[in-house]
PDB file of N, CA and C in Angstrom:
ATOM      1  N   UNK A   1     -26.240 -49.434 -41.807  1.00  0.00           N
ATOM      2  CA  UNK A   1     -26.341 -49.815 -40.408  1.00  0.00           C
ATOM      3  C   UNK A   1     -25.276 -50.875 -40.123  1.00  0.00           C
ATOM      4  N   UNK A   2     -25.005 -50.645 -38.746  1.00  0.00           N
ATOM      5  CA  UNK A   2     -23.295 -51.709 -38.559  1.00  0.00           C
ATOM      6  C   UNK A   2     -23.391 -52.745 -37.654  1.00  0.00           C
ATOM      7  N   UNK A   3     -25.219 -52.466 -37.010  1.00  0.00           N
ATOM      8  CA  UNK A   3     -25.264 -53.640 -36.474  1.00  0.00           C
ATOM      9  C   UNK A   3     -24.370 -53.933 -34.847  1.00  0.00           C
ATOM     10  N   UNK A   4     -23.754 -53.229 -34.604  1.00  0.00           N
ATOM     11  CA  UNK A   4     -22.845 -53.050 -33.400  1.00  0.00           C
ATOM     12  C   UNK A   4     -23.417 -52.516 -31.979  1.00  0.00           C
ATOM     13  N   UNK A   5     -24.477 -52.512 -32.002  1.00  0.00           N
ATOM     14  CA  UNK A   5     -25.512 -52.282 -31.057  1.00  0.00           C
ATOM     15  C   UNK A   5     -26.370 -53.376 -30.645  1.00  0.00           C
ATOM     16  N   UNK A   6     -26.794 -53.349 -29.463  1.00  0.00           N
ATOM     17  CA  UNK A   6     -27.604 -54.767 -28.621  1.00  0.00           C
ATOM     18  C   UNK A   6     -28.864 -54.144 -28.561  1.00  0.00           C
ATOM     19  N   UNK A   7     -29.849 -54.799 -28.627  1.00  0.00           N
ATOM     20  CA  UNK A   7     -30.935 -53.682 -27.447  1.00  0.00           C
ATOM     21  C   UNK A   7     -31.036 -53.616 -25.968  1.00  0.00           C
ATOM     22  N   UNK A   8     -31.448 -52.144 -25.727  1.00  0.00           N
ATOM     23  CA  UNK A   8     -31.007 -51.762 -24.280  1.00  0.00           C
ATOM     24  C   UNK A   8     -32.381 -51.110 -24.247  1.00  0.00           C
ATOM     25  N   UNK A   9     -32.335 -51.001 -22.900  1.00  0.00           N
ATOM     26  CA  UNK A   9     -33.712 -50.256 -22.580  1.00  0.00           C
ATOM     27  C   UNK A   9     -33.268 -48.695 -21.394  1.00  0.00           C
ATOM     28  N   UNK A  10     -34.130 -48.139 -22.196  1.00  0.00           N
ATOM     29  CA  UNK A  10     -34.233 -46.806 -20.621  1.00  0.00           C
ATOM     30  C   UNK A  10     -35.239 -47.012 -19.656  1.00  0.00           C
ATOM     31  N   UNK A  11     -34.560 -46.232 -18.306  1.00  0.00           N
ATOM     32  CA  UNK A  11     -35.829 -46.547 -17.878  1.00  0.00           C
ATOM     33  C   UNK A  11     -35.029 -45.510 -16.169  1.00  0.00           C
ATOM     34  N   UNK A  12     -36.215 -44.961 -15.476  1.00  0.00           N
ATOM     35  CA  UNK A  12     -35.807 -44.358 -14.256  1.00  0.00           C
ATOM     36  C   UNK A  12     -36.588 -45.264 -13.184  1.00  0.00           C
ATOM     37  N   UNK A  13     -35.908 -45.653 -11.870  1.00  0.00           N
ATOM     38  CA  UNK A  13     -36.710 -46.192 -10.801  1.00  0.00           C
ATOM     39  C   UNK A  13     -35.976 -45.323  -9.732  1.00  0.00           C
ATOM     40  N   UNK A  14     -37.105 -45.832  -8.641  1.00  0.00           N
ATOM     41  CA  UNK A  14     -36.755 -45.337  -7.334  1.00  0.00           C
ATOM     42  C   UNK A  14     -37.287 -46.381  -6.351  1.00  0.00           C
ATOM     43  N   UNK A  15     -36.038 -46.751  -5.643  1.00  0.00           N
ATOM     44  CA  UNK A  15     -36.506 -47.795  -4.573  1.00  0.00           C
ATOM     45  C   UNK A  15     -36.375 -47.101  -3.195  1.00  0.00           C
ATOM     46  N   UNK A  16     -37.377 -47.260  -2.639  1.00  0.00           N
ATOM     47  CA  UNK A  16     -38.310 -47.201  -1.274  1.00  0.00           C
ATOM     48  C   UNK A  16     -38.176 -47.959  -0.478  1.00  0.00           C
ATOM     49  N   UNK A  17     -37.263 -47.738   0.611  1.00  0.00           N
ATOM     50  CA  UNK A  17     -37.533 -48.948   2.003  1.00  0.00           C
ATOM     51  C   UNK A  17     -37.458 -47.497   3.281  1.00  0.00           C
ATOM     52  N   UNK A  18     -38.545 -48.412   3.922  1.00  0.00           N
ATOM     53  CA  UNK A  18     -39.155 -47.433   4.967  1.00  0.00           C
ATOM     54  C   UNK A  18     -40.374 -48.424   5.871  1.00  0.00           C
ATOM     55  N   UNK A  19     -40.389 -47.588   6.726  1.00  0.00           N
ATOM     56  CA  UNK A  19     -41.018 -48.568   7.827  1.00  0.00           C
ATOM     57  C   UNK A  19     -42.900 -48.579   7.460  1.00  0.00           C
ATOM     58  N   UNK A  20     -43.901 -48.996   7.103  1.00  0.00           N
ATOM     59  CA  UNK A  20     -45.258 -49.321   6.325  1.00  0.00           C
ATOM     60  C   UNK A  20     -46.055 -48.977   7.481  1.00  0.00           C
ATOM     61  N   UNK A  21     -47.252 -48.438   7.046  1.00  0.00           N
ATOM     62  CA  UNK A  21     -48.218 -48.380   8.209  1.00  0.00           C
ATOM     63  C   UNK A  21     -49.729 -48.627   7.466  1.00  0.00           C
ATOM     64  N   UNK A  22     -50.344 -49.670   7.750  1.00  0.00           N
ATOM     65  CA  UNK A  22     -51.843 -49.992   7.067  1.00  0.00           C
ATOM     66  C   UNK A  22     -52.803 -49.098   7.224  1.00  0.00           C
ATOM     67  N   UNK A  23     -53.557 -47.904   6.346  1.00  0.00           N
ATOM     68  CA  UNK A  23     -54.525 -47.330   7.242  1.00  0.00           C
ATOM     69  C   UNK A  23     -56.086 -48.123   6.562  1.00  0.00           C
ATOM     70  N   UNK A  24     -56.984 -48.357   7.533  1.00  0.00           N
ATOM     71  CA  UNK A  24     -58.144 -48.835   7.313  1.00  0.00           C
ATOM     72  C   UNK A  24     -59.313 -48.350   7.733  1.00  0.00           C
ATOM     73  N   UNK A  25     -58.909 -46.829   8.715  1.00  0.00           N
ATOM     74  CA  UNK A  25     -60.063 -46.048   9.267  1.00  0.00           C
ATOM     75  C   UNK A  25     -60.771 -45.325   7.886  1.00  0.00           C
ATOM     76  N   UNK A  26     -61.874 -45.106   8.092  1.00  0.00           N
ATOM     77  CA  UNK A  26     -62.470 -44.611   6.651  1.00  0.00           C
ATOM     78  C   UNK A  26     -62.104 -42.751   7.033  1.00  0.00           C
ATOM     79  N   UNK A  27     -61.730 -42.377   7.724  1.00  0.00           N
ATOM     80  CA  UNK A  27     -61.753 -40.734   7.692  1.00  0.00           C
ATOM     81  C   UNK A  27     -60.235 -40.601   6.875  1.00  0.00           C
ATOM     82  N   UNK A  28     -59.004 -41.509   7.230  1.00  0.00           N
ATOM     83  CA  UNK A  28     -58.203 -41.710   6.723  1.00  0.00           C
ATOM     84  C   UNK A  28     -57.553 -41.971   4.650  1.00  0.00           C
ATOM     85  N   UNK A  29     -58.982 -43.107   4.758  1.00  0.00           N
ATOM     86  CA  UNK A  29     -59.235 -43.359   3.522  1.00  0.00           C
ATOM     87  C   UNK A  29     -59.863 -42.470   2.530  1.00  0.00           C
ATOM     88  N   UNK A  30     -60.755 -41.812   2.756  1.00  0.00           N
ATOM     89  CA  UNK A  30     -61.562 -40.608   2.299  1.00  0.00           C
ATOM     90  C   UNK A  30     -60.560 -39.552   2.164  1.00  0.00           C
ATOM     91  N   UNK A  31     -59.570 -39.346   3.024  1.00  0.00           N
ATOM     92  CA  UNK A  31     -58.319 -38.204   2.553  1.00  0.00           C
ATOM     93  C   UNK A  31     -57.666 -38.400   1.430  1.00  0.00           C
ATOM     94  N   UNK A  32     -57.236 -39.947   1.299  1.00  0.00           N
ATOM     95  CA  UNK A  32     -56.596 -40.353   0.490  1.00  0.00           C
ATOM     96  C   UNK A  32     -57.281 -40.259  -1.142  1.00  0.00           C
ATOM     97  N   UNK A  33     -58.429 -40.971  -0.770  1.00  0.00           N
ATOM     98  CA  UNK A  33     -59.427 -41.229  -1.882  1.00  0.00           C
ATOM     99  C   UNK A  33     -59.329 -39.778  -2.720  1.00  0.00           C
ATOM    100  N   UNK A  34     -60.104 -38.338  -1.480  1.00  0.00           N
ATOM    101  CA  UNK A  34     -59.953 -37.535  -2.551  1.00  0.00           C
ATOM    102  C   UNK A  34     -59.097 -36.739  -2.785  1.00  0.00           C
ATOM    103  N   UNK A  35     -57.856 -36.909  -2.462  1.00  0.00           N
ATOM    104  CA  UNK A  35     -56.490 -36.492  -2.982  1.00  0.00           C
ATOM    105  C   UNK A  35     -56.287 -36.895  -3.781  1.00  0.00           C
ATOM    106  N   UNK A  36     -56.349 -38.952  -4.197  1.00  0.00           N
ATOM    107  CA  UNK A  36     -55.716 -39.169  -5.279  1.00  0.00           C
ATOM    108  C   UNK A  36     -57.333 -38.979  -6.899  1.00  0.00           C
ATOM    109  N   UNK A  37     -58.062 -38.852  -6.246  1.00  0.00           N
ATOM    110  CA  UNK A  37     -59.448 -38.163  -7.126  1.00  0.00           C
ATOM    111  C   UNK A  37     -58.827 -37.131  -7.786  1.00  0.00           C
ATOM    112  N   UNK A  38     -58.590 -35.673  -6.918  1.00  0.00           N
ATOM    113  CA  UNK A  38     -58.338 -35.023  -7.158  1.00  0.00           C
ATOM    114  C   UNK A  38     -57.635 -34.290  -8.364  1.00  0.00           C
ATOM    115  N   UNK A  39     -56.503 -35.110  -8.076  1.00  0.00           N
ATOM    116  CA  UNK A  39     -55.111 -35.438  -8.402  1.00  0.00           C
ATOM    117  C   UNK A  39     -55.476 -35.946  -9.964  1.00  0.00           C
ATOM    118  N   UNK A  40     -56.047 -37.123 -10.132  1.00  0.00           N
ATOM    119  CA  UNK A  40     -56.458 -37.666 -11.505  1.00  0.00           C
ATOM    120  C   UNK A  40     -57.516 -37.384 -12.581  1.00  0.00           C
ATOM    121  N   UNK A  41     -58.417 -36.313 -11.415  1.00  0.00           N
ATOM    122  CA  UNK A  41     -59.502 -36.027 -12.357  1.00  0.00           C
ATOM    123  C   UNK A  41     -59.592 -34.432 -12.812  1.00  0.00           C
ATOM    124  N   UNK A  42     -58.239 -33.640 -12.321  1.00  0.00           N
ATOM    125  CA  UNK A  42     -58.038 -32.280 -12.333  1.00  0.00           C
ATOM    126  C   UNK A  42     -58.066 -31.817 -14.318  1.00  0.00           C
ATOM    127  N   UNK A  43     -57.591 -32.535 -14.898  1.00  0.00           N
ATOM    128  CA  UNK A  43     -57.513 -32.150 -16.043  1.00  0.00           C
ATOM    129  C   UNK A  43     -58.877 -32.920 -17.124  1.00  0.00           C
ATOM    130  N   UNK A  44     -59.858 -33.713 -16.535  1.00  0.00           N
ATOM    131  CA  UNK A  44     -61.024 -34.196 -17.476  1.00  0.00           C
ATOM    132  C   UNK A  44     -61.620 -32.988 -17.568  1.00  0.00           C
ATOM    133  N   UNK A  45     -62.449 -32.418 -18.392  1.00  0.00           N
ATOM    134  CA  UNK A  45     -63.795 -31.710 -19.105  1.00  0.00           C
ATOM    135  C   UNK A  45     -64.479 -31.365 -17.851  1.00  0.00           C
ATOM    136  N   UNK A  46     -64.716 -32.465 -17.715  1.00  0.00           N
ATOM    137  CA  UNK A  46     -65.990 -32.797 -16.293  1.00  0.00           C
ATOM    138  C   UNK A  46     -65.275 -33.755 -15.080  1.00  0.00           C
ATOM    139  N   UNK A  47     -64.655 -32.925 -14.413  1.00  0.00           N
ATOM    140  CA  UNK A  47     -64.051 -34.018 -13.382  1.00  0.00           C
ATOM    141  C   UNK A  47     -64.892 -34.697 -12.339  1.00  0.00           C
ATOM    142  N   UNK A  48     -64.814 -35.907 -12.136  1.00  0.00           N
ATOM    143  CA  UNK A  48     -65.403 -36.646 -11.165  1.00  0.00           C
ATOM    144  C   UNK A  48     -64.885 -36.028  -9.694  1.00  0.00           C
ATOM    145  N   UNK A  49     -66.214 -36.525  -8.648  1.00  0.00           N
ATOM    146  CA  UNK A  49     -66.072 -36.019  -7.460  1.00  0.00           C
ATOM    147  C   UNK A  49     -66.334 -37.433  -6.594  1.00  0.00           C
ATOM    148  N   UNK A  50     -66.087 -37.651  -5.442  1.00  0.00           N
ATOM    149  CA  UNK A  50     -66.243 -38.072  -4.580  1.00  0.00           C
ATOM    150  C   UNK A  50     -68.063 -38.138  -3.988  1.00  0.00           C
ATOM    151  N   UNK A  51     -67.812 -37.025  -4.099  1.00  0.00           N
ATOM    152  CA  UNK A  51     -69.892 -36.583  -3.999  1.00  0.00           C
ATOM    153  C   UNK A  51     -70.606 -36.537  -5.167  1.00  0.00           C
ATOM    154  N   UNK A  52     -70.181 -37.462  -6.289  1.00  0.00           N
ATOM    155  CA  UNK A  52     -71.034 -37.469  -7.283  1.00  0.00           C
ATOM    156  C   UNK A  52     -71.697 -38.680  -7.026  1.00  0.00           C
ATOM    157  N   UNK A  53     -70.909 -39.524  -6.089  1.00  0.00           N
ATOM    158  CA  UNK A  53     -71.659 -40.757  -6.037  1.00  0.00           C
ATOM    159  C   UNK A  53     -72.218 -41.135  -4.500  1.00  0.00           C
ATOM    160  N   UNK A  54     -72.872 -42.026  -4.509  1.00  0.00           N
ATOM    161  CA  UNK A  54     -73.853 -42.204  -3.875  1.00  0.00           C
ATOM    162  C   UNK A  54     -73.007 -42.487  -2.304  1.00  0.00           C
ATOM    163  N   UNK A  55     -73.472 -42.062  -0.992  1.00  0.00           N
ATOM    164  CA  UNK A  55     -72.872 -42.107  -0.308  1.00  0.00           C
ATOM    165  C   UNK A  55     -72.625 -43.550   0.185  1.00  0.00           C
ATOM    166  N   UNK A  56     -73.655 -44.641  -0.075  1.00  0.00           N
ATOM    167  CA  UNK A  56     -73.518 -45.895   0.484  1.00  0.00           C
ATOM    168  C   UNK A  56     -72.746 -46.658  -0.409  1.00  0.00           C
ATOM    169  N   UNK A  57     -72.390 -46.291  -1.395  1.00  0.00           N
ATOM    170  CA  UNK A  57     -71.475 -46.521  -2.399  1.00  0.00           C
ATOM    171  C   UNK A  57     -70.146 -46.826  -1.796  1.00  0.00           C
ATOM    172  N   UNK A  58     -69.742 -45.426  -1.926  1.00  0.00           N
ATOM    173  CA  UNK A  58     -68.493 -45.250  -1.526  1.00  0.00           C
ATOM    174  C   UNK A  58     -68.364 -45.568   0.047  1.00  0.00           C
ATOM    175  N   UNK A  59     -69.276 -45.698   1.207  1.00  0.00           N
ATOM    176  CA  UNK A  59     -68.787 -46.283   2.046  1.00  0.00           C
ATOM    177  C   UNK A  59     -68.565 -47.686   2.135  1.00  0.00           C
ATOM    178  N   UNK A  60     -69.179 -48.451   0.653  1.00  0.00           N
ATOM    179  CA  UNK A  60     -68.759 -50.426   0.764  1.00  0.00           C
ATOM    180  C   UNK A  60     -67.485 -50.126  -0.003  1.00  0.00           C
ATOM    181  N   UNK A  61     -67.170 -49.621  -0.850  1.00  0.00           N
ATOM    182  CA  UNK A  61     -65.979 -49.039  -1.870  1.00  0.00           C
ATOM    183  C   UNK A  61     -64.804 -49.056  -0.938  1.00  0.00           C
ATOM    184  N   UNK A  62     -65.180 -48.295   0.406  1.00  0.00           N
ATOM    185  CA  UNK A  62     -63.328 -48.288   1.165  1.00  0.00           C
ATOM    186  C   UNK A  62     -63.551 -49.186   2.046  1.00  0.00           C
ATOM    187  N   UNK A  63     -64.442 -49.811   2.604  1.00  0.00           N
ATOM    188  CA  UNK A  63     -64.602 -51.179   3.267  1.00  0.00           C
ATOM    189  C   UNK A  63     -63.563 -52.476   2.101  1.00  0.00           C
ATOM    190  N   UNK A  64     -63.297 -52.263   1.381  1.00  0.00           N
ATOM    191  CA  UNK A  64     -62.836 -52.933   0.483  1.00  0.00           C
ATOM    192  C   UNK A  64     -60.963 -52.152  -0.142  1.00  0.00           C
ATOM    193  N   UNK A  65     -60.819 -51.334   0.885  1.00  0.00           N
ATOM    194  CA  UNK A  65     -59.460 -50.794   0.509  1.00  0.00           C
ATOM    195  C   UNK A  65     -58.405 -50.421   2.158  1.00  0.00           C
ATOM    196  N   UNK A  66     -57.486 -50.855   1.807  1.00  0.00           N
ATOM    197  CA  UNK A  66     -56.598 -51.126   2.639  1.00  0.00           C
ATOM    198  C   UNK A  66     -55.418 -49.658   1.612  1.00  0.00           C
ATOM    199  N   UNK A  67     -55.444 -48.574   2.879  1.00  0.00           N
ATOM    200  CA  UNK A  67     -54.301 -47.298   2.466  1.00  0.00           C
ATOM    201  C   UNK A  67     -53.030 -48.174   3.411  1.00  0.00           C
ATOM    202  N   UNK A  68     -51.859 -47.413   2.538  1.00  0.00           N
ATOM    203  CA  UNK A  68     -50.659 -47.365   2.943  1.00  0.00           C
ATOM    204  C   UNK A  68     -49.579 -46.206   3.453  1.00  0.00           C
ATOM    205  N   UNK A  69     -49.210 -45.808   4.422  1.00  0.00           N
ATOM    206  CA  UNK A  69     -48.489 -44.691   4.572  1.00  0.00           C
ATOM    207  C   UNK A  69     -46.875 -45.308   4.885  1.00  0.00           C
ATOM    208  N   UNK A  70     -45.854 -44.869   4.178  1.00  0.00           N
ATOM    209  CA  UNK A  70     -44.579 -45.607   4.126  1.00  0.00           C
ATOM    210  C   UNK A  70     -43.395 -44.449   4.755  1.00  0.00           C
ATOM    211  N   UNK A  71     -43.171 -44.227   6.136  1.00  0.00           N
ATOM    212  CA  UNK A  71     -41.759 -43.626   6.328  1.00  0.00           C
ATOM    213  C   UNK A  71     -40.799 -43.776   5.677  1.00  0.00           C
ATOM    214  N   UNK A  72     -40.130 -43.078   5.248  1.00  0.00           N
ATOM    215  CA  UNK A  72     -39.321 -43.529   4.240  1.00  0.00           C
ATOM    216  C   UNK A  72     -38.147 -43.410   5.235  1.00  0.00           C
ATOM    217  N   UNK A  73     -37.059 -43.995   5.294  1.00  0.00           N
ATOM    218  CA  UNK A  73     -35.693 -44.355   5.962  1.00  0.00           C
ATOM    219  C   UNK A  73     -34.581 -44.261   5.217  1.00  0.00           C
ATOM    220  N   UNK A  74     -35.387 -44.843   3.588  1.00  0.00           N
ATOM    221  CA  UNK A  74     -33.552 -45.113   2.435  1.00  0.00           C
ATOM    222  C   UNK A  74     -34.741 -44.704   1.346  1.00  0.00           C
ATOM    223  N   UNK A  75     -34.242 -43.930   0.535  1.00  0.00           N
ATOM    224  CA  UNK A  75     -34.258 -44.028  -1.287  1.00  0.00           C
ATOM    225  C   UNK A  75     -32.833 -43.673  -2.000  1.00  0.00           C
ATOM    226  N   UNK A  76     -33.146 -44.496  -3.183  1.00  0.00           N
ATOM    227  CA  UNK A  76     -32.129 -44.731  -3.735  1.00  0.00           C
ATOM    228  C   UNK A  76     -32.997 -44.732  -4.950  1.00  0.00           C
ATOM    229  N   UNK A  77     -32.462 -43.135  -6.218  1.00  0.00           N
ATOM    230  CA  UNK A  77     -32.987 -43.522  -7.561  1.00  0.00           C
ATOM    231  C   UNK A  77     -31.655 -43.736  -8.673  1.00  0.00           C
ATOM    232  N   UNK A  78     -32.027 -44.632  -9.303  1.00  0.00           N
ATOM    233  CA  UNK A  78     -31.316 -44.935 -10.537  1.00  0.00           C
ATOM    234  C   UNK A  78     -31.952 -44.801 -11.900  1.00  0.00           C
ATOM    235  N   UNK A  79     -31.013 -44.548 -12.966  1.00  0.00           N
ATOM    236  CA  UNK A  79     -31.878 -43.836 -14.401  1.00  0.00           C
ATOM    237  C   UNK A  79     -30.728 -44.840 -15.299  1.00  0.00           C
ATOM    238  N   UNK A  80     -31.412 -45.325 -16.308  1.00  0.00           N
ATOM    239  CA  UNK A  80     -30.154 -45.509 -17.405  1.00  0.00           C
ATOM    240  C   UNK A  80     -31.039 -44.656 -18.906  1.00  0.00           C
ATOM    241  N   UNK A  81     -30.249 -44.115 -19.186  1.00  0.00           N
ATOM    242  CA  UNK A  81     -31.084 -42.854 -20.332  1.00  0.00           C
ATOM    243  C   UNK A  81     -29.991 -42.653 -21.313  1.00  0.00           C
ATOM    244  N   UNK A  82     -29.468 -43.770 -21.738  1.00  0.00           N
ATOM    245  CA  UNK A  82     -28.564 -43.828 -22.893  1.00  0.00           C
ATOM    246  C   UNK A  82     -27.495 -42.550 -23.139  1.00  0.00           C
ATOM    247  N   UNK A  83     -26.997 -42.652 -21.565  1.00  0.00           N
ATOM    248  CA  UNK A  83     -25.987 -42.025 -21.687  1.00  0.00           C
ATOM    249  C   UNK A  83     -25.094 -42.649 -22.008  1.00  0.00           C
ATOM    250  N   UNK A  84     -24.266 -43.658 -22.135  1.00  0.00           N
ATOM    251  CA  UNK A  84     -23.564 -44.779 -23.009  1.00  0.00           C
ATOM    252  C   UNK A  84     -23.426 -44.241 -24.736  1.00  0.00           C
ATOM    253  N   UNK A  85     -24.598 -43.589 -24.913  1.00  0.00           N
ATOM    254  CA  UNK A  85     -24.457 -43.573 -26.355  1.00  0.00           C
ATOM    255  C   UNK A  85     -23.604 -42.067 -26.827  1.00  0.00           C
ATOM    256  N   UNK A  86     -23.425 -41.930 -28.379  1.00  0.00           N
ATOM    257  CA  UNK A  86     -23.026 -40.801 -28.572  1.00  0.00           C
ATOM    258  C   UNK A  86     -23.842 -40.463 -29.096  1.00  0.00           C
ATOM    259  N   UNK A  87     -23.787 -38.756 -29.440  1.00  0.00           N
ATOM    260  CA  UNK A  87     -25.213 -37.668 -29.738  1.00  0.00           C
ATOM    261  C   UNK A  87     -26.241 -38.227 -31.157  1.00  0.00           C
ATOM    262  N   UNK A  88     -25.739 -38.565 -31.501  1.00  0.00           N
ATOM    263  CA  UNK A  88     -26.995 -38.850 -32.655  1.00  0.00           C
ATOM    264  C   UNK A  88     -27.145 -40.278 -32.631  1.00  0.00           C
ATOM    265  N   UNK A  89     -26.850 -41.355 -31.763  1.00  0.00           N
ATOM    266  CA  UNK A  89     -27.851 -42.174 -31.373  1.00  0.00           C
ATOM    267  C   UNK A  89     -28.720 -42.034 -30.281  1.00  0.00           C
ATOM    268  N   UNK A  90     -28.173 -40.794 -29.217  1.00  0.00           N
ATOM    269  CA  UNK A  90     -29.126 -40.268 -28.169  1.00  0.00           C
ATOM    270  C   UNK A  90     -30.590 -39.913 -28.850  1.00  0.00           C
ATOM    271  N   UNK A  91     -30.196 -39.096 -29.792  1.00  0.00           N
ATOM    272  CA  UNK A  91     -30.854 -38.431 -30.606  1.00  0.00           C
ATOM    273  C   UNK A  91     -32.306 -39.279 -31.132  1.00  0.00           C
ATOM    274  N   UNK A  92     -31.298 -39.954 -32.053  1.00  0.00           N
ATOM    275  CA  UNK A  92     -32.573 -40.894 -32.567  1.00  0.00           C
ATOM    276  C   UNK A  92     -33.176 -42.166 -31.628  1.00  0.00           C
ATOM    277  N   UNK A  93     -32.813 -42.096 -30.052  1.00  0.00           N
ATOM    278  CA  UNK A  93     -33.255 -42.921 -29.267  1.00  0.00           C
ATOM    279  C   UNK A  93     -34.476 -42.073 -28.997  1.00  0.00           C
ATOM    280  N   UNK A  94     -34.429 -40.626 -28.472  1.00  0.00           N
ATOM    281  CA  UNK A  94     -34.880 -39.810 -28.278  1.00  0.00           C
ATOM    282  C   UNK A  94     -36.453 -39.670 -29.384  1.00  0.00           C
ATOM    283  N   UNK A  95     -36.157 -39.718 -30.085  1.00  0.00           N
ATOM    284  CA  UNK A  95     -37.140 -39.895 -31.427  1.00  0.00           C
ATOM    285  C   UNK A  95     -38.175 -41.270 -31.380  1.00  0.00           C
ATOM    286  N   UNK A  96     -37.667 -42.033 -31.236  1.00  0.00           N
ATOM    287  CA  UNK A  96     -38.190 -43.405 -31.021  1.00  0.00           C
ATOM    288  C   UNK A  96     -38.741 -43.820 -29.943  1.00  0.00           C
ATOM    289  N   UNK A  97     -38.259 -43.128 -29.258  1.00  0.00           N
ATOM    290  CA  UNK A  97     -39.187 -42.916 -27.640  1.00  0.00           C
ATOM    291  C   UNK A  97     -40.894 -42.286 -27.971  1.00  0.00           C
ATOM    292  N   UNK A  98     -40.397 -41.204 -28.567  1.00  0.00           N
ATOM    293  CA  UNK A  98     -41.330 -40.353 -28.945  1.00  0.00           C
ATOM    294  C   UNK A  98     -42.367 -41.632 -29.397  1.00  0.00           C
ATOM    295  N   UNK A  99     -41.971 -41.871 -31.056  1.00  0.00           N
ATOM    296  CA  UNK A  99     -42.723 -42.709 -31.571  1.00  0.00           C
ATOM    297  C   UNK A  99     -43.523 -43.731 -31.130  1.00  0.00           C
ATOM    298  N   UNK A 100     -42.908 -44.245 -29.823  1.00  0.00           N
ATOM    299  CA  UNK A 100     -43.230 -45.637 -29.176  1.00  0.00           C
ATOM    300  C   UNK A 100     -44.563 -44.697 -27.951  1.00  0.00           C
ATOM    301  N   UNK A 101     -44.908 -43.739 -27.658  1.00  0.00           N
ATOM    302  CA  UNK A 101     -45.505 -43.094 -26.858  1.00  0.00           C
ATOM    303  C   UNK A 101     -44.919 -42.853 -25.556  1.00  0.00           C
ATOM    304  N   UNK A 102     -43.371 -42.692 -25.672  1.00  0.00           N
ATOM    305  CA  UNK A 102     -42.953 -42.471 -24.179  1.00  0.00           C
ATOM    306  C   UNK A 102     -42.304 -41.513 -23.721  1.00  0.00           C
ATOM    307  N   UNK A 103     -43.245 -40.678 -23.920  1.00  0.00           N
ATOM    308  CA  UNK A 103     -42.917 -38.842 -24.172  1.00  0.00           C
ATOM    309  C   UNK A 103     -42.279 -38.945 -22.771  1.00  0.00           C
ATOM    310  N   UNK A 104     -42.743 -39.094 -21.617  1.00  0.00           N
ATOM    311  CA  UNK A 104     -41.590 -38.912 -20.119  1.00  0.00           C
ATOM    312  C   UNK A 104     -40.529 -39.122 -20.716  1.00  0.00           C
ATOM    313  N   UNK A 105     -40.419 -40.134 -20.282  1.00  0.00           N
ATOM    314  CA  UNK A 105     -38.930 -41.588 -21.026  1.00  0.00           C
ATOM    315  C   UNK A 105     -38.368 -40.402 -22.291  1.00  0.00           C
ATOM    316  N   UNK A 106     -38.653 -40.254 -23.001  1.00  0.00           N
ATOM    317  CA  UNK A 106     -38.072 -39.143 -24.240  1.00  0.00           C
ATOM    318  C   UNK A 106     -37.422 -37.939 -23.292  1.00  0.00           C
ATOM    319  N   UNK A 107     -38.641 -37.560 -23.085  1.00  0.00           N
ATOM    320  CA  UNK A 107     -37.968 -36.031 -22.300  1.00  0.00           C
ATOM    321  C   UNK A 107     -36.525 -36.330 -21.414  1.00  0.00           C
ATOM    322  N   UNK A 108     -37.084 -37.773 -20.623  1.00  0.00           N
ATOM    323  CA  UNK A 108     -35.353 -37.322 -19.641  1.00  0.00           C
ATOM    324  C   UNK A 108     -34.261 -37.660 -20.727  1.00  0.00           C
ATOM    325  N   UNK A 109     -34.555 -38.335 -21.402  1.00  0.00           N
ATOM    326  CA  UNK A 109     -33.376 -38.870 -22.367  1.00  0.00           C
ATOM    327  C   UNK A 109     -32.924 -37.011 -23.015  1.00  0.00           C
ATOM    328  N   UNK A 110     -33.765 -36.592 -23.927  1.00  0.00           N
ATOM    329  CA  UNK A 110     -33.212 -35.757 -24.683  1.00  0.00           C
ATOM    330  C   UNK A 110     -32.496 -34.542 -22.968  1.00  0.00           C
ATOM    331  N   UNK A 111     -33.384 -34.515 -22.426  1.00  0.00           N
ATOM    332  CA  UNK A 111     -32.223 -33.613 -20.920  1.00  0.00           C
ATOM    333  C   UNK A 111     -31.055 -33.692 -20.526  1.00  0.00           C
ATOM    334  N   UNK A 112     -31.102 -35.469 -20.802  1.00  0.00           N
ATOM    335  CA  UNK A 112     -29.650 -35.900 -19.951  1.00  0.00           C
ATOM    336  C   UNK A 112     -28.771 -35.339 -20.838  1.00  0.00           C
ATOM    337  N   UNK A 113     -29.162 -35.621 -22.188  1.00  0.00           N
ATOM    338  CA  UNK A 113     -28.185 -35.670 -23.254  1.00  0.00           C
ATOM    339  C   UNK A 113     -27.420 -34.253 -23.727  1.00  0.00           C
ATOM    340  N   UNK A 114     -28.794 -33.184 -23.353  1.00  0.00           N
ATOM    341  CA  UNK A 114     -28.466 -31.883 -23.390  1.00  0.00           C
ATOM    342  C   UNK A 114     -27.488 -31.507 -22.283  1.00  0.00           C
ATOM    343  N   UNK A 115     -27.457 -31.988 -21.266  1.00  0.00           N
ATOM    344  CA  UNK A 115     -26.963 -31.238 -20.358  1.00  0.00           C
ATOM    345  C   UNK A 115     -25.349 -31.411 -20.090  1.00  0.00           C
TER     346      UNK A 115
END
């Protein structure tokens, strides 16, 4: 090893500016709620529902949540995925990703690198 390397990190973002809108009506919130339910509980055994729980529940539950809906105006995404490097430190970045549990983060790396 030569030691000629720093540590660097990967990583993909996306920045969001757009005009915000608060929603706090509960018919609003309840869309949201079971979309993002939906959305998270599609792959459990036994997915949770919205109507599994008690209705006075969940109406103090979104009394206590403030939704967001964001127009978007500008995005702008940026990635650094060790394209800097050459193939067999991609490689074994790629690997170590793995190892570290950051199978996304892995995948775009080994893509970029393929492509």
């Amino acid at each position: 090893m030569h030691h000629r390397h720093v540590p660097t990190w990967n990583y993909q973002v996306v920045h969001v500016k757009g005009k915000i809108r608060f929603l706090e009506d509960e018919k609003s919130l309840r869309g949201i709620l079971a979309k993002l339910t939906r959305t998270h509980e599609a792959k459990q055994e036994k997915p949770w529902k919205m109507s599994d729980a008690p209705s006075d529940y969940i109406a103090a539950e979104l009394k206590e949540i403030i939704g967001i809906e964001i127009e978007i105006q500008h995005m702008i995404g940026k990635f650094k995925l060790s394209q800097n490097r050459d193939q067999s430190d991609a490689v074994n970045v790629v690997n170590n990703l793995k190892k570290q549990g950051q199978i996304q983060l892995a995948k775009a790396v080994k893509q970029y690198i393929e492509d």
